[in-house]
C-alpha atoms as a PDB file:
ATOM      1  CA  UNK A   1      71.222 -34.810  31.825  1.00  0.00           C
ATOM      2  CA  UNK A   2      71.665 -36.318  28.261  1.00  0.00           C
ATOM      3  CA  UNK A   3      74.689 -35.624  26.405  1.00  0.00           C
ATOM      4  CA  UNK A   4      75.352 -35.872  22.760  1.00  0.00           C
ATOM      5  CA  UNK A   5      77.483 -39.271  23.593  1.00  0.00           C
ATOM      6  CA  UNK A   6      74.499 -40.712  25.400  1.00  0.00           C
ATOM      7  CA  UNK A   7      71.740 -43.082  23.351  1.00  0.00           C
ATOM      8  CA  UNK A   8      68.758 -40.897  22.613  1.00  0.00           C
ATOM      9  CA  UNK A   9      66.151 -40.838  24.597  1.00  0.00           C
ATOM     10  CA  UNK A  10      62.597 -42.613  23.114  1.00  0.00           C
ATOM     11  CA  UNK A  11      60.919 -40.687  20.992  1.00  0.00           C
ATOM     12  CA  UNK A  12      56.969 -40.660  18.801  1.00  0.00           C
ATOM     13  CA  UNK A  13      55.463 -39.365  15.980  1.00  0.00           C
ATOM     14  CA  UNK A  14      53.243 -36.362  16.605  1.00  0.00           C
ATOM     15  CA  UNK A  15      50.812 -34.688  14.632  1.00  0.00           C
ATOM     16  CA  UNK A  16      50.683 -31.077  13.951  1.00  0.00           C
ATOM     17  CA  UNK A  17      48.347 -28.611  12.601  1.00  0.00           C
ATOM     18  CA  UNK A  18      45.587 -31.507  12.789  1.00  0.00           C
ATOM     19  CA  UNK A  19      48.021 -33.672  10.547  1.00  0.00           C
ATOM     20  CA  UNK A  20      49.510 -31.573   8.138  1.00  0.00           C
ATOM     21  CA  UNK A  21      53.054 -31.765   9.607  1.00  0.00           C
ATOM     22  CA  UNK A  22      54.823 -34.521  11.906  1.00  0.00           C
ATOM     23  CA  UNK A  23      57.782 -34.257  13.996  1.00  0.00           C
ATOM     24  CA  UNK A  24      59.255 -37.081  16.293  1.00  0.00           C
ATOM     25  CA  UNK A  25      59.013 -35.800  19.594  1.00  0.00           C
ATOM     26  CA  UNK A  26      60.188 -37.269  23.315  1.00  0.00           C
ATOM     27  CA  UNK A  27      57.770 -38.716  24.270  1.00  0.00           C
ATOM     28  CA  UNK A  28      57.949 -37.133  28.268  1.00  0.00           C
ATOM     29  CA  UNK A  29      56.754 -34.156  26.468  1.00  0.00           C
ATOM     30  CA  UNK A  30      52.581 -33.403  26.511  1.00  0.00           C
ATOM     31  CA  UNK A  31      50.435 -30.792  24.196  1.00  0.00           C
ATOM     32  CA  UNK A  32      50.306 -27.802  25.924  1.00  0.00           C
ATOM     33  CA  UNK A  33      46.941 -26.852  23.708  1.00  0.00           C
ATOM     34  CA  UNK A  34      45.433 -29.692  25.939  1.00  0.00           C
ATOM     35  CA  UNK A  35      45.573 -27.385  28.968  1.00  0.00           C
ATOM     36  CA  UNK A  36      45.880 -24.049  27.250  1.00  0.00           C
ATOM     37  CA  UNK A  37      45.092 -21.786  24.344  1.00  0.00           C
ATOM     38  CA  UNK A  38      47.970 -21.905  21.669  1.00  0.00           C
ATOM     39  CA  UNK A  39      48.307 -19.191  18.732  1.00  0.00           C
ATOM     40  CA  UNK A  40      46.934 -21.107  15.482  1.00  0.00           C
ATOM     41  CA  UNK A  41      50.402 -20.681  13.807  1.00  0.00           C
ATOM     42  CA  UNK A  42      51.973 -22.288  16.528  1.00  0.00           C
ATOM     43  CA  UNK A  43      52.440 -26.054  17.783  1.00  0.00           C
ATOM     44  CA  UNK A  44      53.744 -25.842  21.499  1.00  0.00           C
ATOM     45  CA  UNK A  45      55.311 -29.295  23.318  1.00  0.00           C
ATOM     46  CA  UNK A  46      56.255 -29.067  27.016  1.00  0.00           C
ATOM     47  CA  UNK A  47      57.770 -31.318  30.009  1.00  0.00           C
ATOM     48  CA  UNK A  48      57.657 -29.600  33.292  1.00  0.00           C
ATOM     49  CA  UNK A  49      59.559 -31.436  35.056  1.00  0.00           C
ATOM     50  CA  UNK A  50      62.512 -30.333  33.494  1.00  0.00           C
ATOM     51  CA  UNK A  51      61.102 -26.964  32.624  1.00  0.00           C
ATOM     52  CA  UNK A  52      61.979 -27.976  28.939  1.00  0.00           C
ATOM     53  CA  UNK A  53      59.462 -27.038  25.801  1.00  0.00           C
ATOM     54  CA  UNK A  54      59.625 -27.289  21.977  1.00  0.00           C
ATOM     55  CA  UNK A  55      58.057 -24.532  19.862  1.00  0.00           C
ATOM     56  CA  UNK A  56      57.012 -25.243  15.802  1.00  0.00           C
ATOM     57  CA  UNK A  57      55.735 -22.146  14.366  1.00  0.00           C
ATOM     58  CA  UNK A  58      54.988 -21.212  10.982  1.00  0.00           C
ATOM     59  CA  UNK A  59      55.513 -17.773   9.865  1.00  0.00           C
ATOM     60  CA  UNK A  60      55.405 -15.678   6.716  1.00  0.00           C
ATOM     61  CA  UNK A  61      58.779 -15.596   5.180  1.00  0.00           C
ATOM     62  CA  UNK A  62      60.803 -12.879   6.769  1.00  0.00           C
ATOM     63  CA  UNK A  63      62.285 -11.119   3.933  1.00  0.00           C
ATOM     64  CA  UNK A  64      64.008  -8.112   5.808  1.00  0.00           C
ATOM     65  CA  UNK A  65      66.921  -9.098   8.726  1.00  0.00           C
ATOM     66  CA  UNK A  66      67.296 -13.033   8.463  1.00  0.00           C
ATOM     67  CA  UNK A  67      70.622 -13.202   6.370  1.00  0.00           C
ATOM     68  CA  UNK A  68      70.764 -16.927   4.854  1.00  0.00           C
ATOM     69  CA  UNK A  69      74.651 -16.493   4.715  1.00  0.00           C
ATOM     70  CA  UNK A  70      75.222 -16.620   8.190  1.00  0.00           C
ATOM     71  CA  UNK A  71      72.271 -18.451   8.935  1.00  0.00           C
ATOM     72  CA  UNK A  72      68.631 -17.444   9.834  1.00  0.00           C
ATOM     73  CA  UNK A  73      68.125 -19.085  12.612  1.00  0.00           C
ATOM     74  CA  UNK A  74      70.647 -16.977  14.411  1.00  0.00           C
ATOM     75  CA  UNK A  75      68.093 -13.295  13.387  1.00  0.00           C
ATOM     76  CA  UNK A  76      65.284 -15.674  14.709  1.00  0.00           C
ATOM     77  CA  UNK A  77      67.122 -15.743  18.195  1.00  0.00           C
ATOM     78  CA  UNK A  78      68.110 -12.614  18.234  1.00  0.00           C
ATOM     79  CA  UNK A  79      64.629 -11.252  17.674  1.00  0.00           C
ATOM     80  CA  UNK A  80      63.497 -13.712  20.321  1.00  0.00           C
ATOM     81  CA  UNK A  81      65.848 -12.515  22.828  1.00  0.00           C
ATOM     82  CA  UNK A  82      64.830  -8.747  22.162  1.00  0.00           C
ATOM     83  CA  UNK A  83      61.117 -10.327  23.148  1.00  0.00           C
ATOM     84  CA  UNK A  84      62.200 -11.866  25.939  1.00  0.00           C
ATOM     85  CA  UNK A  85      64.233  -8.269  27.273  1.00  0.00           C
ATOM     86  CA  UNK A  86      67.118 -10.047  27.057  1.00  0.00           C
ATOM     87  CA  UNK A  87      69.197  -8.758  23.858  1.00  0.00           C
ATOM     88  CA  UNK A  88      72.305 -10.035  23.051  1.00  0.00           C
ATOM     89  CA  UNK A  89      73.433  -6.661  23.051  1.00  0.00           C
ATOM     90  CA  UNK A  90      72.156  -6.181  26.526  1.00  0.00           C
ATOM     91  CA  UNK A  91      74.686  -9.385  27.494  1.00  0.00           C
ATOM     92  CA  UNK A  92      71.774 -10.948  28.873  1.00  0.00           C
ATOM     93  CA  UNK A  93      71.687 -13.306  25.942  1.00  0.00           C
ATOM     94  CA  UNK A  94      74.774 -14.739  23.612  1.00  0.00           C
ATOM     95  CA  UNK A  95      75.018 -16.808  20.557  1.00  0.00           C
ATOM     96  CA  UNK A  96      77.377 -20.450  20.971  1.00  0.00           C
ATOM     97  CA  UNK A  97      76.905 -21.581  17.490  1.00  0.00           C
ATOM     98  CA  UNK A  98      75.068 -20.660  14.380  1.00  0.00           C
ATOM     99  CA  UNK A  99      75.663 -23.501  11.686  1.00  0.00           C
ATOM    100  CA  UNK A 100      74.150 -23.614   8.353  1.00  0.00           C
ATOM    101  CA  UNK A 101      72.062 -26.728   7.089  1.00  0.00           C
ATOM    102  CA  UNK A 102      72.881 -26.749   3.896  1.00  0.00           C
ATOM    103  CA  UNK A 103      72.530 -30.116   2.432  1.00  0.00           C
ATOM    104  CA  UNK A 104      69.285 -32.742   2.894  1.00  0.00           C
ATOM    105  CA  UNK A 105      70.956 -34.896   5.003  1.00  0.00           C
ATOM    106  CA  UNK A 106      70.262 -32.229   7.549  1.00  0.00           C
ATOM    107  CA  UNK A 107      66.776 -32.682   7.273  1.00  0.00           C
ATOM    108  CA  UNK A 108      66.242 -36.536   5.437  1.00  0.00           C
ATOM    109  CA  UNK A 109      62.539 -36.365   6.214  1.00  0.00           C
ATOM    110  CA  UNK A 110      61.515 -33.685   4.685  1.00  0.00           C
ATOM    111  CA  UNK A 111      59.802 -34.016   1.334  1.00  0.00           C
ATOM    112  CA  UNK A 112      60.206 -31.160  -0.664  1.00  0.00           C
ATOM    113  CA  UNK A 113      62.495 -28.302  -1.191  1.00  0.00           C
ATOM    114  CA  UNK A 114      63.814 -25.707   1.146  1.00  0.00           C
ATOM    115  CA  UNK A 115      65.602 -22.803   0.421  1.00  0.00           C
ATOM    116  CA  UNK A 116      68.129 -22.373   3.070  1.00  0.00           C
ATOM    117  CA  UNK A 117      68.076 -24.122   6.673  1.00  0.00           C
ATOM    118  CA  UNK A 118      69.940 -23.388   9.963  1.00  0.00           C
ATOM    119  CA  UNK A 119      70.773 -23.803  13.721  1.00  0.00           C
ATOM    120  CA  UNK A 120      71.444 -21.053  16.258  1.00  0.00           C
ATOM    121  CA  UNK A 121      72.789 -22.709  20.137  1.00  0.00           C
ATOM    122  CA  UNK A 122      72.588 -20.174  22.507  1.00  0.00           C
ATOM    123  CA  UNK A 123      71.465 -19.013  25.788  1.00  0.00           C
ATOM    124  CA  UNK A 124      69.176 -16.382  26.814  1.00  0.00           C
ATOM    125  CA  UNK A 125      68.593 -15.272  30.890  1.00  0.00           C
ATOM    126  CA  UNK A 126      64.726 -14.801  30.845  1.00  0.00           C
ATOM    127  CA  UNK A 127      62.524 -13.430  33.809  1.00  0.00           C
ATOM    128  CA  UNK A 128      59.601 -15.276  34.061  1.00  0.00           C
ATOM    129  CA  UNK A 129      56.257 -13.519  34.803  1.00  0.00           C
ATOM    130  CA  UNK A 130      56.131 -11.216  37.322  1.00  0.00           C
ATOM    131  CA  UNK A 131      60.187 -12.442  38.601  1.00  0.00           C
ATOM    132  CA  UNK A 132      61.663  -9.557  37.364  1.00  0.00           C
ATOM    133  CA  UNK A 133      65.927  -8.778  36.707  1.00  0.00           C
ATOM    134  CA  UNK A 134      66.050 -10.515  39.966  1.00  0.00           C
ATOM    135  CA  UNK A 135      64.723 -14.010  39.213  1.00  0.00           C
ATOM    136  CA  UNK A 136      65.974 -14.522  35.916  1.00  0.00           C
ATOM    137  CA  UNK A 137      66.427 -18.082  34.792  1.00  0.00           C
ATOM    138  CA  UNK A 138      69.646 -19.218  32.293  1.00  0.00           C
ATOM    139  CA  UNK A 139      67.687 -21.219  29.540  1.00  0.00           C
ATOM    140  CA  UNK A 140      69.126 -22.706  27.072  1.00  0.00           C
ATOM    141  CA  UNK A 141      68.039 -21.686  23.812  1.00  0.00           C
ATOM    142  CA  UNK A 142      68.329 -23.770  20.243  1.00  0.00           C
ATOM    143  CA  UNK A 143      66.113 -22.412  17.105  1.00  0.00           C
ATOM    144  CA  UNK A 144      66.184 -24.170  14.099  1.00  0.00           C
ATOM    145  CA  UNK A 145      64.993 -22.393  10.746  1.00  0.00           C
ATOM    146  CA  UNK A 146      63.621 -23.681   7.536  1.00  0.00           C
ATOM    147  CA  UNK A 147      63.029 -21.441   4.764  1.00  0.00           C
ATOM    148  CA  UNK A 148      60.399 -23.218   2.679  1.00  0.00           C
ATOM    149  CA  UNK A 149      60.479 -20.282  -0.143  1.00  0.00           C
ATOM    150  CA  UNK A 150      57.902 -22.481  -2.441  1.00  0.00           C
ATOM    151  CA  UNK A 151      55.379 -21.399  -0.062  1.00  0.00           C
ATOM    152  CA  UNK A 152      56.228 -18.163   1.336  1.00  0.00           C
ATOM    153  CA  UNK A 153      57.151 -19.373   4.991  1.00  0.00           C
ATOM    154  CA  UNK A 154      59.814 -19.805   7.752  1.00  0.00           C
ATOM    155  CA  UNK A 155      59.266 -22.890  10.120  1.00  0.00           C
ATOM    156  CA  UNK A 156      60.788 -22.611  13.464  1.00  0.00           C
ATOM    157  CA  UNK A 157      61.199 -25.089  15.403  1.00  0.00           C
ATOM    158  CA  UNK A 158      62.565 -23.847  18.863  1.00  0.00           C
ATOM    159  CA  UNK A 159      63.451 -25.755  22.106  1.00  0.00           C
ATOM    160  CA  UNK A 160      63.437 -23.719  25.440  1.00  0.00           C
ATOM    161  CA  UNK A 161      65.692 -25.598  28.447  1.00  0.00           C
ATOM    162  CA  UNK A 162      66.361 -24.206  31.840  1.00  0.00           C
ATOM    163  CA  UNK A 163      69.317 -25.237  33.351  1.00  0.00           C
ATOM    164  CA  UNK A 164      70.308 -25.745  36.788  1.00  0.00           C
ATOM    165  CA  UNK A 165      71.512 -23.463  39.065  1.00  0.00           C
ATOM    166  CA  UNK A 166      75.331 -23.823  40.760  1.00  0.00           C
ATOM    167  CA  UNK A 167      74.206 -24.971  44.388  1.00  0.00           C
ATOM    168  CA  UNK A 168      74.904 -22.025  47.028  1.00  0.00           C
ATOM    169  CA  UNK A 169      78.469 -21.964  48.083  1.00  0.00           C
ATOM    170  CA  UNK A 170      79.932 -23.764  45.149  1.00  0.00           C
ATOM    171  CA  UNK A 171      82.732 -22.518  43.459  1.00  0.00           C
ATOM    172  CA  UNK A 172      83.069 -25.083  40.881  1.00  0.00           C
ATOM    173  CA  UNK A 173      83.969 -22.943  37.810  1.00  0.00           C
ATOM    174  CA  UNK A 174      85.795 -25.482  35.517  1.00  0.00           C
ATOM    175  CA  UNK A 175      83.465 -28.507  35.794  1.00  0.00           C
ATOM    176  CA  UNK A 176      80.308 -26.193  36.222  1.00  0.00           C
ATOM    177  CA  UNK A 177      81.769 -24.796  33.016  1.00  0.00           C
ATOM    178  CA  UNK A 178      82.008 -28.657  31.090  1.00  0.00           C
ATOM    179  CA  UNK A 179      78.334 -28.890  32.419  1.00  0.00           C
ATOM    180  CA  UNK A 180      77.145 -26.427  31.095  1.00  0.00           C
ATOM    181  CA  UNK A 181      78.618 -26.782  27.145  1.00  0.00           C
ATOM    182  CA  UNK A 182      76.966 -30.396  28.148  1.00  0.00           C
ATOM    183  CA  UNK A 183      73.784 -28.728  28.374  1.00  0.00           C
ATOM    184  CA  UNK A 184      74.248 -26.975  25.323  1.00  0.00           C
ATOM    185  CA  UNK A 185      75.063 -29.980  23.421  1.00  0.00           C
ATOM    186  CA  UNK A 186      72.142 -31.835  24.921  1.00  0.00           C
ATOM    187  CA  UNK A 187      69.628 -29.478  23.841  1.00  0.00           C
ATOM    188  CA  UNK A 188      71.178 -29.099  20.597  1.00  0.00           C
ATOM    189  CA  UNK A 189      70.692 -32.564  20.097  1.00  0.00           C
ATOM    190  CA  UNK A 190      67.403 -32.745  20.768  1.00  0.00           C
ATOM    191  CA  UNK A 191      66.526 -29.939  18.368  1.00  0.00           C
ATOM    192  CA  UNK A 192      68.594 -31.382  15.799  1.00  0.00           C
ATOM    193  CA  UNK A 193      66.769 -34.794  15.982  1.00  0.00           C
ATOM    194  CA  UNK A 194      63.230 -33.070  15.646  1.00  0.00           C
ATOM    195  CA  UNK A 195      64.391 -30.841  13.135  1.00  0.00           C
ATOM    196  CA  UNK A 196      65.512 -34.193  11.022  1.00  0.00           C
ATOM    197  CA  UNK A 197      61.856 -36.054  11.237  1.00  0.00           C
ATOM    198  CA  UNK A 198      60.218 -32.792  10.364  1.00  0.00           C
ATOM    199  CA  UNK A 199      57.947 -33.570   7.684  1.00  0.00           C
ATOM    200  CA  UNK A 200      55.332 -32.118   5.502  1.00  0.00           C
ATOM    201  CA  UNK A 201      52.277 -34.301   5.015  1.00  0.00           C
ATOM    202  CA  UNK A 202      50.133 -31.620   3.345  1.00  0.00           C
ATOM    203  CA  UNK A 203      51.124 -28.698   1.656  1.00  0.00           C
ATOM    204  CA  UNK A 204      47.797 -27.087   1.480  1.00  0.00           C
ATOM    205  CA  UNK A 205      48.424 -26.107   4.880  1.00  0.00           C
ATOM    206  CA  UNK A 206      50.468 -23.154   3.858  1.00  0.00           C
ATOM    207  CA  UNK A 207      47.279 -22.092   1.508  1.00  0.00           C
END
């Protein structure tokens, strides 16, 4: 896998919500609406080989929960994690960072203002479909929110990562350990570099 020390990996201009937005994306990643039905408010990017997907959804600005002083994003993944029956307070989920993006260089492409923006790292330990507490996975979990208040919504742009499991009879602790803040970092990364081409190209979008 990637790390943060690593050159990024190639990237292209995508078009969301038939143009209105555009976010650099890798390119290994497809449409998943190609293949699919995808909720209108939501654009939906996946790679299946590496089990890996990016989320941008618009939603009406949350006004009740998110608290812009420690950062959005990190009510976003909460919430998220609740949906996925894996609270935080459960200890099937936990926060590794929450930082606030508080200045444009954060996000250099987008043209116009935002209110407050943030990053939550974390990692949530989902069951997929019918796997039950069994055959949970560890994904690794980065949200990024945008409060655009001009228009009365909260863009999240979230990237979903499953990480590999420790290989049977491995007792690795320490380096499995470095891996896995690797991982972290990684995905973080990659959130971090959509999140800075993000890009409104018409604002009529948001009505």
């Amino acid at each position: 896998r990637a790390t943060m020390s690593e050159p990024p990996e190639p990237t292209g201009l995508r078009e969301l919500f038939g143009g209105a937005i555009t976010v650099d994306l890798p390119t290994r990643m497809v449409d998943v609406s190609d293949f699919r039905p995808v909720p209108d408010n939501q654009e939906v990017w996946t790679d299946a080989d590496r089990d890996e997907s990016v989320i941008v959804e618009l939603l009406e600005r949350v006004d009740v929960g998110p608290s812009d002083a420690e950062g959005a994003a990190a009510w976003f993944f909460r919430d998220l994690a609740a949906v996925n029956d894996a609270s935080v307070e459960s200890g099937l989920s936990r926060i590794v960072s929450t930082t606030r993006m508080t200045t444009k260089d954060a996000l250099p492409s987008l043209n116009g203002p935002f209110e407050h923006a943030s990053m939550c790292v974390g990692t949530q330990r989902i069951a997929k479909g019918r796997d039950g507490d069994d055959k949970r996975n560890d994904v690794d979990v980065v949200v990024v929110c945008v409060r655009l208040t001009q228009v009365n919504t909260d863009v999240l742009i979230t990237l979903n990562r499953t990480t590999r499991e420790l290989l049977p009879g491995s007792s690795a602790d320490a380096p499995r350990a470095e891996e896995k803040r690797n991982e972290e970092l990684s995905a973080a990364a990659t959130a971090t570099r959509v999140a800075a081409s993000l890009r409104i190209r018409d604002w009529n979008l948001f009505g």
